[in-house]
Structure formats: structure tokens, C-alpha cells
Protein backbone atom coordinates (compact mmCIF):
# COMPACT_ATOMS: atom_id res chain seq x y z
CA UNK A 1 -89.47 152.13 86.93
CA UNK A 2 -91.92 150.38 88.62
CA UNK A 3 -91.26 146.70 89.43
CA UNK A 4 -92.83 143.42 87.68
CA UNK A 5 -96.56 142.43 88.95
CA UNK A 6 -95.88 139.33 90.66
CA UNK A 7 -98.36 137.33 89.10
CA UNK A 8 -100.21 133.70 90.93
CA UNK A 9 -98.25 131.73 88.11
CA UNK A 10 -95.27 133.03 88.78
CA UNK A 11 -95.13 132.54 92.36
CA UNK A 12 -96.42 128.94 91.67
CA UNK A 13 -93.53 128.58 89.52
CA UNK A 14 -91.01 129.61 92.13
CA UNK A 15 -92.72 127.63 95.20
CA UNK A 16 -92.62 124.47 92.78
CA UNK A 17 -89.09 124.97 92.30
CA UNK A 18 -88.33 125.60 95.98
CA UNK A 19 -90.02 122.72 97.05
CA UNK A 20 -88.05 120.51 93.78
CA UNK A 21 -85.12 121.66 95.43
CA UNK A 22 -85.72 120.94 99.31
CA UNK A 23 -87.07 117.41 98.39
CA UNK A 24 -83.89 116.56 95.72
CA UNK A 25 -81.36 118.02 99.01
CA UNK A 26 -83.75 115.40 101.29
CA UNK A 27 -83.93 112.92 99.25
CA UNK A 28 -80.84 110.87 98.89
CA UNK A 29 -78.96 111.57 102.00
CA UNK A 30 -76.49 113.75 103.23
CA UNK A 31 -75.03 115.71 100.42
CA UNK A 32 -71.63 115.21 101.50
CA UNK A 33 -71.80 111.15 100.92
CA UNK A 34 -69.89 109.19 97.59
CA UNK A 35 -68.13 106.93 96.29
CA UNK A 36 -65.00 106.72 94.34
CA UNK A 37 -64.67 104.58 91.15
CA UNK A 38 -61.38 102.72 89.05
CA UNK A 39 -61.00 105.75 87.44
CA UNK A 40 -61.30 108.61 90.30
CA UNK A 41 -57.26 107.99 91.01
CA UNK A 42 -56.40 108.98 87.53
CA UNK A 43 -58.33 112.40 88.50
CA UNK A 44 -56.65 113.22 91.05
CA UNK A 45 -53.13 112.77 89.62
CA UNK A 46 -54.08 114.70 86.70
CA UNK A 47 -55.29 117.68 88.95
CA UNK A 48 -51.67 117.78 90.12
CA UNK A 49 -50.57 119.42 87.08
CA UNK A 50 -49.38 123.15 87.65
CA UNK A 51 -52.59 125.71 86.67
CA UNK A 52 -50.76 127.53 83.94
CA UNK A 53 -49.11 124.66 82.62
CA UNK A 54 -49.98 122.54 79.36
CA UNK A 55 -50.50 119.61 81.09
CA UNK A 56 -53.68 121.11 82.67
CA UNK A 57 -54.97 120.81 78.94
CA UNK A 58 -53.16 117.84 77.16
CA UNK A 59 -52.67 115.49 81.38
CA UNK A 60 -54.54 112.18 81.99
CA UNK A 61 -57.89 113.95 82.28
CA UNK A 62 -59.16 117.13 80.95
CA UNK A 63 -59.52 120.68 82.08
CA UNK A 64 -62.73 120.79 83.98
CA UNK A 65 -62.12 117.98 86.02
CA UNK A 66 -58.41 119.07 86.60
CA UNK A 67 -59.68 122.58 88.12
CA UNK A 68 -62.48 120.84 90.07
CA UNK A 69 -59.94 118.31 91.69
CA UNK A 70 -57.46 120.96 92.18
CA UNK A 71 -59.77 123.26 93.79
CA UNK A 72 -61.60 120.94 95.90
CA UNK A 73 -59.25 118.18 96.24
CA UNK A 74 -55.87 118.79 98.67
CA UNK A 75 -54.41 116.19 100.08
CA UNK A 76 -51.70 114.14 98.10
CA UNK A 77 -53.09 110.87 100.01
CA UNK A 78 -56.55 110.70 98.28
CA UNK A 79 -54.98 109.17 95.14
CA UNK A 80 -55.40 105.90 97.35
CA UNK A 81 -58.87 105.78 98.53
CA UNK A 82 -61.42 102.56 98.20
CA UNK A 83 -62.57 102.22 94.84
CA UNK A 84 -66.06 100.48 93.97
CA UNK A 85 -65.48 98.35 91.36
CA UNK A 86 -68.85 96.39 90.25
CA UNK A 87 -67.75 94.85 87.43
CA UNK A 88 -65.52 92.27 89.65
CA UNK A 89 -69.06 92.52 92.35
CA UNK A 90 -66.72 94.78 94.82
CA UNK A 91 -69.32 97.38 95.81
CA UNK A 92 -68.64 100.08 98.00
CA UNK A 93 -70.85 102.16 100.04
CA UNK A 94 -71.52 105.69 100.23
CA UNK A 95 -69.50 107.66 102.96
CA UNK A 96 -68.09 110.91 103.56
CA UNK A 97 -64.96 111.02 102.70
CA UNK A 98 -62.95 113.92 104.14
CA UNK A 99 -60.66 113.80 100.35
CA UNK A 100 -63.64 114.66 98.53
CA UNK A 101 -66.38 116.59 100.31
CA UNK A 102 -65.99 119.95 98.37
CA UNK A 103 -66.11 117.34 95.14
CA UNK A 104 -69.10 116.29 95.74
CA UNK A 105 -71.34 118.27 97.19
CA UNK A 106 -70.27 121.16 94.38
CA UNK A 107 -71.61 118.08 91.78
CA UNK A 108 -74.94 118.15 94.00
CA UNK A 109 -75.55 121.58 94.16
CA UNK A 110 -74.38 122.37 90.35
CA UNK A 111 -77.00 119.82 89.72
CA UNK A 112 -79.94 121.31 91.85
CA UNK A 113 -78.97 124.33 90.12
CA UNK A 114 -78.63 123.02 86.88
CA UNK A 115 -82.50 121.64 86.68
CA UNK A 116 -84.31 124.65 88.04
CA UNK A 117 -82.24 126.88 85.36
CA UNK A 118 -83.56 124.50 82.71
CA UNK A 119 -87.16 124.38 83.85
CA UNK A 120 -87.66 127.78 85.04
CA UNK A 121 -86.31 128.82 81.28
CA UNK A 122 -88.22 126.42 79.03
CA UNK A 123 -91.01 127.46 81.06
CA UNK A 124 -90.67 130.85 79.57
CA UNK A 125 -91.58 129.55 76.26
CA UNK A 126 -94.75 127.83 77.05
CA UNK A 127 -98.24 130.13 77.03
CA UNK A 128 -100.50 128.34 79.00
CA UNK A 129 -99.91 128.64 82.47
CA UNK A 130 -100.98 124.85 83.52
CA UNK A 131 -98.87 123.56 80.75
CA UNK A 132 -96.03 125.76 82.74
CA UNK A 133 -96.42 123.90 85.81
CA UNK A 134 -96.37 120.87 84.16
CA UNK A 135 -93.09 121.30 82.64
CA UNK A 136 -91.64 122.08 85.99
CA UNK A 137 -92.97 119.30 87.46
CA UNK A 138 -91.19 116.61 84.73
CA UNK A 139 -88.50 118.41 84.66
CA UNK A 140 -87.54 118.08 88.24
CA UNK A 141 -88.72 114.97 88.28
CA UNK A 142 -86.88 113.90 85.24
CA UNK A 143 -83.61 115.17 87.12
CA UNK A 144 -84.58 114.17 90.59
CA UNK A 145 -85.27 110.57 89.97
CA UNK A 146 -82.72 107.85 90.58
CA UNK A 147 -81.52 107.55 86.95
CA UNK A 148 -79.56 110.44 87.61
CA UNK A 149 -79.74 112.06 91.02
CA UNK A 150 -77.63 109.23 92.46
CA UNK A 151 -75.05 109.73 89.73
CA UNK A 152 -74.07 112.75 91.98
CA UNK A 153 -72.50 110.98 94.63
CA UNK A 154 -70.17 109.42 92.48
CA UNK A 155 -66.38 110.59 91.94
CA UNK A 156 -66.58 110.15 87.91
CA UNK A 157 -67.57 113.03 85.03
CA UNK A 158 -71.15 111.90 84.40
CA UNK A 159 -72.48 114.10 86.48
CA UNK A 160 -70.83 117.27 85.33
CA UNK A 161 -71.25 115.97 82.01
CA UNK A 162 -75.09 116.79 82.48
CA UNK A 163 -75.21 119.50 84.97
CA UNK A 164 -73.37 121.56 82.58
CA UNK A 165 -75.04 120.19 79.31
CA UNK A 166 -78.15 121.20 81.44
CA UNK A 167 -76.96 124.66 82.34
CA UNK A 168 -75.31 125.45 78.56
CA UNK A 169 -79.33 124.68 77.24
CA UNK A 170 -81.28 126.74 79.90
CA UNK A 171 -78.92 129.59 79.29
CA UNK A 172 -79.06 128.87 75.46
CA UNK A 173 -83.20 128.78 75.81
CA UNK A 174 -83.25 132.44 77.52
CA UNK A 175 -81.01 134.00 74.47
CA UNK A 176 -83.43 132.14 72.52
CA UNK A 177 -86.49 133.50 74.37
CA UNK A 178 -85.20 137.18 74.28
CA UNK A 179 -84.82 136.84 70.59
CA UNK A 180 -88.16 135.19 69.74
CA UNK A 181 -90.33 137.44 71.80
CA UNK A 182 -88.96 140.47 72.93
CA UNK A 183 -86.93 141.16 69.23
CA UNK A 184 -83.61 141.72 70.92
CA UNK A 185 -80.51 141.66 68.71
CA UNK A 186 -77.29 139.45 69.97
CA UNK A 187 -75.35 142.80 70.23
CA UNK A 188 -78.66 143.92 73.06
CA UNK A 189 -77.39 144.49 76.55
CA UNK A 190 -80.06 141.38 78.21
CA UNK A 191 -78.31 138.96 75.35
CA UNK A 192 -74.71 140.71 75.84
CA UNK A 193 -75.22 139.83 79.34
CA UNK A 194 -76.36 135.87 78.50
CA UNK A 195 -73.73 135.16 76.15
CA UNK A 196 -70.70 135.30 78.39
CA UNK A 197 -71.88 132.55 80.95
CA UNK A 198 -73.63 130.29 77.69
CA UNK A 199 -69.73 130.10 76.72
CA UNK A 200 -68.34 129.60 80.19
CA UNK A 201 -70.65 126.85 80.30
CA UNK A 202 -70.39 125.28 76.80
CA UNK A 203 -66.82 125.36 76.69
CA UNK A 204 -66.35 123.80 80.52
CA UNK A 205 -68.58 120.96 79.50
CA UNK A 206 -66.54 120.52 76.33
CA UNK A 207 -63.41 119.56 78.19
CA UNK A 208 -64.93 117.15 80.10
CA UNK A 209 -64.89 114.29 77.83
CA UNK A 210 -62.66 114.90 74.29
CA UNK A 211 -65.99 113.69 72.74
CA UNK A 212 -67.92 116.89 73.44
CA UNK A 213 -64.86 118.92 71.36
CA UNK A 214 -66.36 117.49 68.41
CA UNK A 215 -69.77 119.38 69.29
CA UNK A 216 -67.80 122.64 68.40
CA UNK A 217 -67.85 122.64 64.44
CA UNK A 218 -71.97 122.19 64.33
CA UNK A 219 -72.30 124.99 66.97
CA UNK A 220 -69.79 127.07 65.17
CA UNK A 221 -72.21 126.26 61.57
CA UNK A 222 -75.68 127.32 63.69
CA UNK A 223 -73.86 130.66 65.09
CA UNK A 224 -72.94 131.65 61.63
CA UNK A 225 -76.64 130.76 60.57
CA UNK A 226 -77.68 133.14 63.19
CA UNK A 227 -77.01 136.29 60.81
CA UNK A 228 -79.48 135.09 58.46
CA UNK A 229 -82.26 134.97 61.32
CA UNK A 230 -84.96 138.01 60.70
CA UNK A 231 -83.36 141.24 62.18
CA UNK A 232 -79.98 139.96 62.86
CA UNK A 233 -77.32 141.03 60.72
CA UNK A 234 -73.81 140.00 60.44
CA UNK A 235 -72.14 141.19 63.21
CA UNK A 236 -68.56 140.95 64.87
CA UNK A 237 -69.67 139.09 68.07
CA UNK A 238 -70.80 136.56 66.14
CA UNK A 239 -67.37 136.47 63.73
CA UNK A 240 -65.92 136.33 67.74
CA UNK A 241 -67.84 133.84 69.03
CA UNK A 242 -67.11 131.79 65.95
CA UNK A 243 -63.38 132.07 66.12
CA UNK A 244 -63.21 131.49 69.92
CA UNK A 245 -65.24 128.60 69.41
CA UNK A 246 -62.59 127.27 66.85
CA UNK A 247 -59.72 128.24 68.74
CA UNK A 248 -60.77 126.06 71.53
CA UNK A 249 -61.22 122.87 68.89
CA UNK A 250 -57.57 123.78 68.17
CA UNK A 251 -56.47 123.34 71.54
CA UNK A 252 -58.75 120.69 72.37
CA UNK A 253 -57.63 118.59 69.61
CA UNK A 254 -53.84 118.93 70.18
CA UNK A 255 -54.19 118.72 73.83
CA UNK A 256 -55.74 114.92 72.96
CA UNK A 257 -53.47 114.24 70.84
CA UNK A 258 -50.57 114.94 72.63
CA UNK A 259 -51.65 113.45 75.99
CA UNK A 260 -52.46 110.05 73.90
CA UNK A 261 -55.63 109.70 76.09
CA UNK A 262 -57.92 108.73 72.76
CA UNK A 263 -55.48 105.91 71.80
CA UNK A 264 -54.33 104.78 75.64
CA UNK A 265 -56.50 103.46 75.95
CA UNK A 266 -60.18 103.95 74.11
CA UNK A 267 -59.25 103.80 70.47
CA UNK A 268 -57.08 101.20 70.94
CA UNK A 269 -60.13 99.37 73.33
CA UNK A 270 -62.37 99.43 70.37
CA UNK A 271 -59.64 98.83 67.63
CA UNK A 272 -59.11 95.25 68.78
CA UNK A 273 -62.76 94.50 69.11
CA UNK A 274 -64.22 95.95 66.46
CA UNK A 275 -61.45 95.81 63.72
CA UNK A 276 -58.30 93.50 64.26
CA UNK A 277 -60.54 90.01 64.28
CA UNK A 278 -61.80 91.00 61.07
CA UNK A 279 -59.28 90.38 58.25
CA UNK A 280 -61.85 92.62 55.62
CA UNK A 281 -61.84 95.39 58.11
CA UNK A 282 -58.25 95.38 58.37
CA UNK A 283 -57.12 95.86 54.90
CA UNK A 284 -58.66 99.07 55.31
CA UNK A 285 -55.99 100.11 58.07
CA UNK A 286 -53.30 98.19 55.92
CA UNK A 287 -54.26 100.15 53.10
CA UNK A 288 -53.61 103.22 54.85
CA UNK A 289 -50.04 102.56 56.46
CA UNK A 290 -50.77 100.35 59.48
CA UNK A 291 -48.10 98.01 60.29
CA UNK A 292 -48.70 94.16 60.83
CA UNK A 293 -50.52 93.13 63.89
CA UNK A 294 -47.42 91.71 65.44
CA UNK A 295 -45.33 94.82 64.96
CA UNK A 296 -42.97 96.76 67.50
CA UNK A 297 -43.62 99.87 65.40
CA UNK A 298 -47.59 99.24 65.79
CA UNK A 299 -48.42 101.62 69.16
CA UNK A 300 -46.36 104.08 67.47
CA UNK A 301 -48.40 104.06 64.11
CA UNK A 302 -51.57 104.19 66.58
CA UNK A 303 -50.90 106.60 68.52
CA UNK A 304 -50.14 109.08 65.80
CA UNK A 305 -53.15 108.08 62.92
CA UNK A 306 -55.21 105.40 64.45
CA UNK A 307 -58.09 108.25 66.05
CA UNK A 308 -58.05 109.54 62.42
CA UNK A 309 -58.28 106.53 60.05
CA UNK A 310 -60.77 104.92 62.68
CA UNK A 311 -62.63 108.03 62.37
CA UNK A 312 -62.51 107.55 58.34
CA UNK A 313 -63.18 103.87 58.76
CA UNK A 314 -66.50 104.89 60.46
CA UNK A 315 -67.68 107.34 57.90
CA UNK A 316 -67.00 105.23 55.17
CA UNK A 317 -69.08 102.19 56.28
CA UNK A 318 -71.98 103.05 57.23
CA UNK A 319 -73.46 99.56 57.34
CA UNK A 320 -70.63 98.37 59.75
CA UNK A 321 -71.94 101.12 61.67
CA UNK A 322 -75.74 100.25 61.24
CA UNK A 323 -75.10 96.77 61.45
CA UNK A 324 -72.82 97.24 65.02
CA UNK A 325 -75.42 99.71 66.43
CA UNK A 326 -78.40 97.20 65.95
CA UNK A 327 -76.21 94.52 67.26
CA UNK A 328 -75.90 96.32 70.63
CA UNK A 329 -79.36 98.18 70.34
CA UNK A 330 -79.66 97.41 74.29
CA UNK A 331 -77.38 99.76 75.68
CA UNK A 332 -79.69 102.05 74.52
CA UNK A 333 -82.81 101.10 76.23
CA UNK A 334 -81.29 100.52 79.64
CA UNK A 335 -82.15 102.03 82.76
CA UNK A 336 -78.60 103.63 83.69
CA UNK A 337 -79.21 103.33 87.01
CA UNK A 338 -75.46 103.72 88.75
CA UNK A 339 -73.66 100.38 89.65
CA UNK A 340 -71.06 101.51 92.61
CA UNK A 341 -73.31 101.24 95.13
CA UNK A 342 -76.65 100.08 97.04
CA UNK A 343 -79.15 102.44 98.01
CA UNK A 344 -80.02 102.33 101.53
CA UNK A 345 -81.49 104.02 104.45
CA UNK A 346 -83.48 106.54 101.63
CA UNK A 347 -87.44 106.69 102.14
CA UNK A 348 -89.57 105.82 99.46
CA UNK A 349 -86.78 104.31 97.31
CA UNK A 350 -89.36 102.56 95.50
CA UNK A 351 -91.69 104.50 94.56
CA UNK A 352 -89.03 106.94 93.10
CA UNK A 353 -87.30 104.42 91.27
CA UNK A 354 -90.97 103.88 90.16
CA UNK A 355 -91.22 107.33 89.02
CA UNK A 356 -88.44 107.12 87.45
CA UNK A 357 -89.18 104.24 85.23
CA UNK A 358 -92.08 106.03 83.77
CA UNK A 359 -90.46 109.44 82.98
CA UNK A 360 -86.95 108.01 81.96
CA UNK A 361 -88.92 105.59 78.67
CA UNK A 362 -86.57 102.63 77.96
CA UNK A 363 -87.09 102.73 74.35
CA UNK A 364 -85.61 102.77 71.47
CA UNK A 365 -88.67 104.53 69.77
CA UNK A 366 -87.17 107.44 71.54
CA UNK A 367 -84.63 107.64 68.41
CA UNK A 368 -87.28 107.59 66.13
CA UNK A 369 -89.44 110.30 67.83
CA UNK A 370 -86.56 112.66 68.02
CA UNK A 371 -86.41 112.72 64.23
CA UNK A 372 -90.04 112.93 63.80
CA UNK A 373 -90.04 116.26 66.43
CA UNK A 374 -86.81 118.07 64.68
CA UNK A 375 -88.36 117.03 61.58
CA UNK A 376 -91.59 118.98 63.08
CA UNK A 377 -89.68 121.81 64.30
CA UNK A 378 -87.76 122.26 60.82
CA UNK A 379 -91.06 122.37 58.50
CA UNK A 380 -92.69 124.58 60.89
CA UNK A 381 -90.09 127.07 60.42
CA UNK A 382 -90.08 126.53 56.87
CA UNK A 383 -93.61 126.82 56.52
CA UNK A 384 -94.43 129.55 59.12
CA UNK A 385 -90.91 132.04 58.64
CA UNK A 386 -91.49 134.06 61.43
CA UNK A 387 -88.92 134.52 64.39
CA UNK A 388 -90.40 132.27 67.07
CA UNK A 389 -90.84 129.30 64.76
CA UNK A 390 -86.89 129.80 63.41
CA UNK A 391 -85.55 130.52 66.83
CA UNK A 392 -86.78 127.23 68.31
CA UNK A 393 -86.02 125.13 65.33
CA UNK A 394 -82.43 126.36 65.64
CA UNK A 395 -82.55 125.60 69.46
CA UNK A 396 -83.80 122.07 69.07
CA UNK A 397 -81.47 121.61 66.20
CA UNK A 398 -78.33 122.22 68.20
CA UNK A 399 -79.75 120.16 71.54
CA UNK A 400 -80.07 117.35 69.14
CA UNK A 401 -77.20 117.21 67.32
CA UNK A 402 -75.05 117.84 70.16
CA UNK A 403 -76.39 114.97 71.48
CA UNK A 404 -76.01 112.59 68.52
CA UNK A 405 -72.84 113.42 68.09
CA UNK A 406 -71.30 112.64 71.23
CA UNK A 407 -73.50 109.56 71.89
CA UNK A 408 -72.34 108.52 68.51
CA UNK A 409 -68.14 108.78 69.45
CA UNK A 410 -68.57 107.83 72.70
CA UNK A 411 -70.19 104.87 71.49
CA UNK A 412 -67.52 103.74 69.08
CA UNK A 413 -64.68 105.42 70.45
CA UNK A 414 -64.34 102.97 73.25
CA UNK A 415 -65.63 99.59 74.54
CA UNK A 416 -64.48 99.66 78.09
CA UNK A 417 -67.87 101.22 79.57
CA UNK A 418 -69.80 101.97 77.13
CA UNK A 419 -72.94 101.88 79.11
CA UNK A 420 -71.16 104.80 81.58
CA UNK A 421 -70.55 106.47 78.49
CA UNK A 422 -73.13 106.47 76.57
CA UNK A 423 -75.63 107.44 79.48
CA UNK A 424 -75.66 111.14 79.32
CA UNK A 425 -76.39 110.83 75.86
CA UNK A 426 -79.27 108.82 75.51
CA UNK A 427 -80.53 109.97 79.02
CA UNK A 428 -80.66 113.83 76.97
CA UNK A 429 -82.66 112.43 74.25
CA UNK A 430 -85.23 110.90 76.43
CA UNK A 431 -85.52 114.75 77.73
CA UNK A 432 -85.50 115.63 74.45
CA UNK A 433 -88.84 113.76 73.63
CA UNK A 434 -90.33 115.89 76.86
CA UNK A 435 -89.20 119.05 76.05
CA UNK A 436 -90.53 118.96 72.34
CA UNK A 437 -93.71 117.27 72.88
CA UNK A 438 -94.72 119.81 75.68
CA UNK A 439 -93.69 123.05 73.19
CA UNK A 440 -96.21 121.48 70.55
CA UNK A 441 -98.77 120.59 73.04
CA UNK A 442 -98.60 123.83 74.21
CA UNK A 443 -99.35 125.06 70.47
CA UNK A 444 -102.15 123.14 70.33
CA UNK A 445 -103.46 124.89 73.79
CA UNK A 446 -103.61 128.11 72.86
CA UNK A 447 -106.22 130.04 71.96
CA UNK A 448 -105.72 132.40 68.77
CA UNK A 449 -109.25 133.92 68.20
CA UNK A 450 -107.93 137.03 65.36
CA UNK A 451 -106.93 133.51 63.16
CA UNK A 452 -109.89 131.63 64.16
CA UNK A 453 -112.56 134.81 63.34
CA UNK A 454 -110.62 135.84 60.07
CA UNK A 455 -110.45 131.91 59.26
CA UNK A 456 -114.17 131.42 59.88
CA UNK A 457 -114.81 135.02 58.02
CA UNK A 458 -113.23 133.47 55.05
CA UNK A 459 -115.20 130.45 55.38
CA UNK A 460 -118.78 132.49 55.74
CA UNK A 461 -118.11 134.30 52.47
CA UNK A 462 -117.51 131.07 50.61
CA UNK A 463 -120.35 129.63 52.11
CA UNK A 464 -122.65 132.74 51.35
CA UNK A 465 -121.95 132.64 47.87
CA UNK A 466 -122.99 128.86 47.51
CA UNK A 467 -125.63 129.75 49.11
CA UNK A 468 -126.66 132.35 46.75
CA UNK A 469 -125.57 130.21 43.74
CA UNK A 470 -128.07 127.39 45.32
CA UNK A 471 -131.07 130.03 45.70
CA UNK A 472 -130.53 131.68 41.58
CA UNK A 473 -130.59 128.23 40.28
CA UNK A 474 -134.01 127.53 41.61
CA UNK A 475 -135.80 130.88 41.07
């Protein structure tokens, strides 16, 4: 078998993503430099738990984190390091600190990684080959840019939380690709091979933040959907994916509830702001069980239904939650750029930060584009019913809702940093808005002359016969 032709675009694509990745390892300083936050402490401690224990699942922190802190983190003593805390204007500087060098320079290079994967396989679906280099170029600049690239250096789960959000899509994309173009079935051997590290992926992003667990059920939904795609009939990887998928929720939603992290102290954060000062809003929980305010048996009551009945409370009221979300409409048009520390001693901070500013839009018109784009993506597979068309409308379905859903509970489900937590969220929908506009600017682009001639066939006939009409009435 002779090997692929390597083609001019194709080495342009690789030299633009060699040269993304020498400038984003440049860029910032050494990759060995961070900073530790309030929270990195509680990290630490919770990587302490034995491996094959339960308390690797349902300790302070969840499983990702635990096996990156146990793996990379050693010594007992780094539970005390300096902490930046910005919100009382204590600001650290980065340094290398010998506790957590593995830490994070694995968080830099999973990142590097992370972005080429995404653009080298959302490339794949765009024709022209300028429009191909284009799409690198954003999407290394998108990742590359101070909004996030500086979230690397920091000891907290943001930057996981997108490296392997990342990772999960470009892996997702090349299923996608394989399915749309070269007809492969999810039982092929090239999809066989895909699947394996799309769920390694998926599922360590999940238990980074108990929010993402709640991303399981619509995945689970499009899988099954997947049977009904042209081609693909029901088969018992998907029936496998689908209950390991739900297994996982089950263990993911005891482990929370038994380690009380969603009512110590999030729930209980946005409990007392958003519901116990309002004696209407209340009723609601005293309708359901709650004790009085001034209860001992209170904590108890919340830490057993309080996730629930909030949960209840939010999908019974929707203006409470349309009203609340318009009320603090400016956390989503921020810039995110990280507080813990100040940039210095990197070249050309400027003009990346402004880069940055115009390929990160602080907008909320973002929110309304994304709907118009899925909306775009849905009709067009309506309309059109062929595989491509289907395939990406289920891809952009699923990169959408994924990140709705976890924006929306991390959100609401705590007050304490919201702006932290709401970042990788909005920052994917921004990304979101690139990635669609470039697939239907790229459909635009092409050039489909067997349409065009049989179109303009159709349209010489017609025009013939008018013609011909025209010349019998006068004679």
C-alpha cells in the first residue's frame, strides 16, 4: 500500500500547527511557573485518598483532579503553600514551585495538545483549502490568547476543564468525519479505534466538576439517536456505550451526594442568596419538608434534599430564572482574564491581550447567534437528509448543549465564584460562534458545478419554452 501524497495544504497545515505550538511554549514563560489558589489545599488533601478506595470518587474533590494530584503531587508539605487570593487584593506571583511542577506543566502541554487536536480535526471538515488555514489560525489563536493560555499556570480545574472539553470534541469531530465522508459504521475498525479515547476523555472531564455529570443523560439521548442515522443500525456498542455512560451518572451522583460537596458548600452558597431572603420563594422549600430557618435539624434536611428541590425550584420558575440571569447578564460578557496574578516579563503582552479581545467577543449576542447557527444546522439536516448534513447537526447539537447545561448549573449552583465558574462555559460558546460560522462559510465557498449546470439546464428549458410561447403568439 502505497503511502498518502503529501499534499502543499497539508504540510501548511502541519507547519502552522508547529509553529502554534513553539510560539504558545514561548509565549508565557517557563512552563514550569504557577500559582496556587484558596482552593488548591483542598486538592491536595483530597488526592490523599487511597486509589482503590471510595473516597477517590465521593473525597473533597473529584476523580480527575485526585489522580492528577496523586500522580504529580508527593510531598505531604504542599498542602501549605502561598495562596493568591485576589478577592482580599493578595496577589501572588508566578514561580516554580518544586510541589507542583509535574501539575502544571502536564496542564500546559494537555493544553498545547488539546488545540492542535481540535483544529487539525475541524479542519478535516472544511473543503476549501484557504478556509483550512484559516481555521487553524483562530483556533490557535482563540486558545493561545491570554483569556485562556494563562489559566494554565494556575493550580485550579479550569484548565482541565477545557483541555479535555477540547480533546472530547476533536476526537468526537474525527468519528464524525469518518462517518460523514468515508461511510464507516461505529462497529468499523478507524471508529472502533476513536471511540475508546472519546470516552476516556468525556468521562475524565466529567469528574472534574459534578456539573459536567449532568452532561451524561443528553449524550446518552444523541448516542441512541445514532441508530437512526443512514446506514447505522442498532447495534450493541452503542446499547454499551449507553449503559457505561449511565453507570458512570450512577456513581457520579452518589459519589456527590455522599461526599456533601454540592451542599458544603455551593448549594447552600446560593440557597441563602437566592432563596432564604425571599419569604415567596421559601414557601416553596416549606412546602416540600424544609424545616424553619432557625432550625438545628436544617443542615441535615439540606444536605439530604436541598440539591434536589433547588433543582425543582429552578425548573419550575422559569421567570425567577430569566429574571436572575438578566439581572447578572455581565458575567457573561466579561473578559475572564485570570485574577491570581500580574503578567510580567512576557513580550508583546499587549498586543496579545489585543488579539485576544477581538477573537474572544464580549457579547451577549453570542447567546443569540448560537441558537440562530444550531437552528441552521437542524433545518439543514431536515431539509437536505443526507449523512454529512445529519452528522454535523448531531455534532453541533451535543457541543451546544453540553455547554448550556453546565454553564446553566454552574451558574445557579453556587455564588461563591461564579465568574471562575462560569468561564469555561461561556468561553466554549464564543468558540462555538467560530466553529459554525466557518463550516457555513465554507458551504458557501465551494464550488458545485453538476448542481449549478443541471440547475441552469432546468432554467434554459423554462426559458426556451417562453420563448417559443412569445414567438407563436406573434406569428
Amino acid at each position: 500500500m502505497k503511502p498518502p501524497r503529501l499534499t502543499w495544504i497539508t504540510v501548511a497545515i502541519l507547519s502552522l500547527l508547529c509553529l502554534g505550538s513553539l510560539f504558545r511554549i514561548l509565549a508565557y514563560g517557563d512552563l514550569r511557573l504557577s500559582v496556587a489558589t484558596p482552593d488548591t489545599p483542598s486538592y491536595v488533601r483530597s488526592s490523599r485518598n487511597p486509589l482503590l478506595s471510595w473516597k477517590v470518587f465521593a473525597g473533597e474533590r473529584l476523580l480527575t483532579t485526585n489522580l492528577l494530584y496523586k500522580l504529580t503531587v508527593t510531598d505531604s508539605e504542599c498542602e501549605r503553600v502561598p495562596r493568591s487570593m485576589p478577592g482580599i487584593g493578595q496577589e501572588s506571583k508566578r514561580v516554580v514551585q518544586r510541589c507542583f511542577v509535574g501539575t502544571v506543566f502536564f496542564q500546559n502541554i494537555l493544553a498545547i495538545l488539546s488545540w492542535c487536536a481540535l483544529a487539525y480535526t475541524f479542519s478535516l471538515w472544511i473543503i476549501n483549502p484557504f478556509l483550512k488555514l484559516a481555521v487553524i489560525v483562530t483556533i490557535l489563536t482563540f486558545g493561545f490568547t491570554p483569556e485562556i493560555a494563562e489559566w494554565e499556570s494556575i493550580l485550579s480545574p479550569e484548565s482541565l476543564t477545557i483541555s479535555l472539553f477540547i480533546l472530547t470534541y476533536a476526537i468526537l469531530l474525527a468519528i464524525g468525519h469518518q462517518i460523514a465522508y468515508a461511510s464507516d459504521k461505529l462497529t468499523s475498525r478507524r471508529i472502533s479505534l476513536l471511540i475508546a479515547p472519546w470516552m476516556a476523555f468525556y468521562l475524565g472531564w466529567i469528574f472534574i466538576r459534578d456539573a459536567h455529570l449532568y452532561t451524561i443523560p443528553i449524550t446518552g439521548l444523541l448516542v441512541i439517536l445514532i441508530s437512526f442515522f443512514p446506514d447505522q443500525k442498532k447495534t450493541k456498542l452503542i446499547a454499551g456505550i449507553v449503559l457505561i455512560f449511565f453507570a458512570v451518572f450512577a456513581i457520579g451522583y452518589r459519589s456527590a451526594r455522599d461526599s456533601l460537596r454540592a451542599t458544603y458548600y455551593p448549594v447552600t452558597n446560593s440557597f441563602n442568596f437566592y432563596i432564604a431572603p425571599y419569604p415567596s420563594r421559601l414557601a416553596y422549600f416549606y412546602d416540600r419538608g424544609m424545616p424553619e430557618l432557625n432550625s438545628p435539624d436544617l443542615q441535615a434536611w439540606m444536605d439530604t434534599h436541598l440539591a434536589g428541590i433547588y433543582g425543582t425550584f429552578l425548573m419550575s420558575h422559569p421567570g425567577f430564572v430569566m429574571s436572575t440571569l438578566l439581572e447578572h447578564k455581565d458575567y457573561f460578557s466579561s473578559d475572564y482574564l485570570q485574577p491570581y496574578f500580574k503578567t510580567k516579563g512576557v513580550p508583546y503582552y499587549d498586543s496579545l491581550f489585543l488579539v485576544g479581545e477581538f477573537i474572544h467577543p464580549r457579547t451577549l449576542t453570542i447567546f443569540l447567534i448560537s441558537v440562530i447557527l444550531i437552528a441552521g444546522f437542524l433545518l439543514a439536516a431536515l431539509i437536505r437528509r443526507d449523512r454529512q448534513a445529519i452528522v454535523l447537526a448531531w455534532m453541533a447539537a451535543w457541543f451546544l448543549l453540553a455547554t448550556a447545561v453546565t454553564l446553566f448549573i454552574t451558574f445557579f449552583g453556587d455564588v461563591a465564584g461564579t465568574r471562575r465558574h462560569i468561564f469555561p462555559s461561556v468561553e466554549m460558546l464564543r468558540l462555538f460562534v467560530w466553529l459554525a460560522s466557518f463550516l457555513f462559510i465554507d458551504h458557501f465557498v465551494r464550488r458545485q458545478p453538476e448542481r449549478i449546470t443541471e440547475t441552469q439546464q432546468v432554467l434554459d428549458k423554462q426559458n426556451g419554452k417562453s420563448r417559443s410561447a412569445d414567438l407563436e403568439k406573434k406569428f
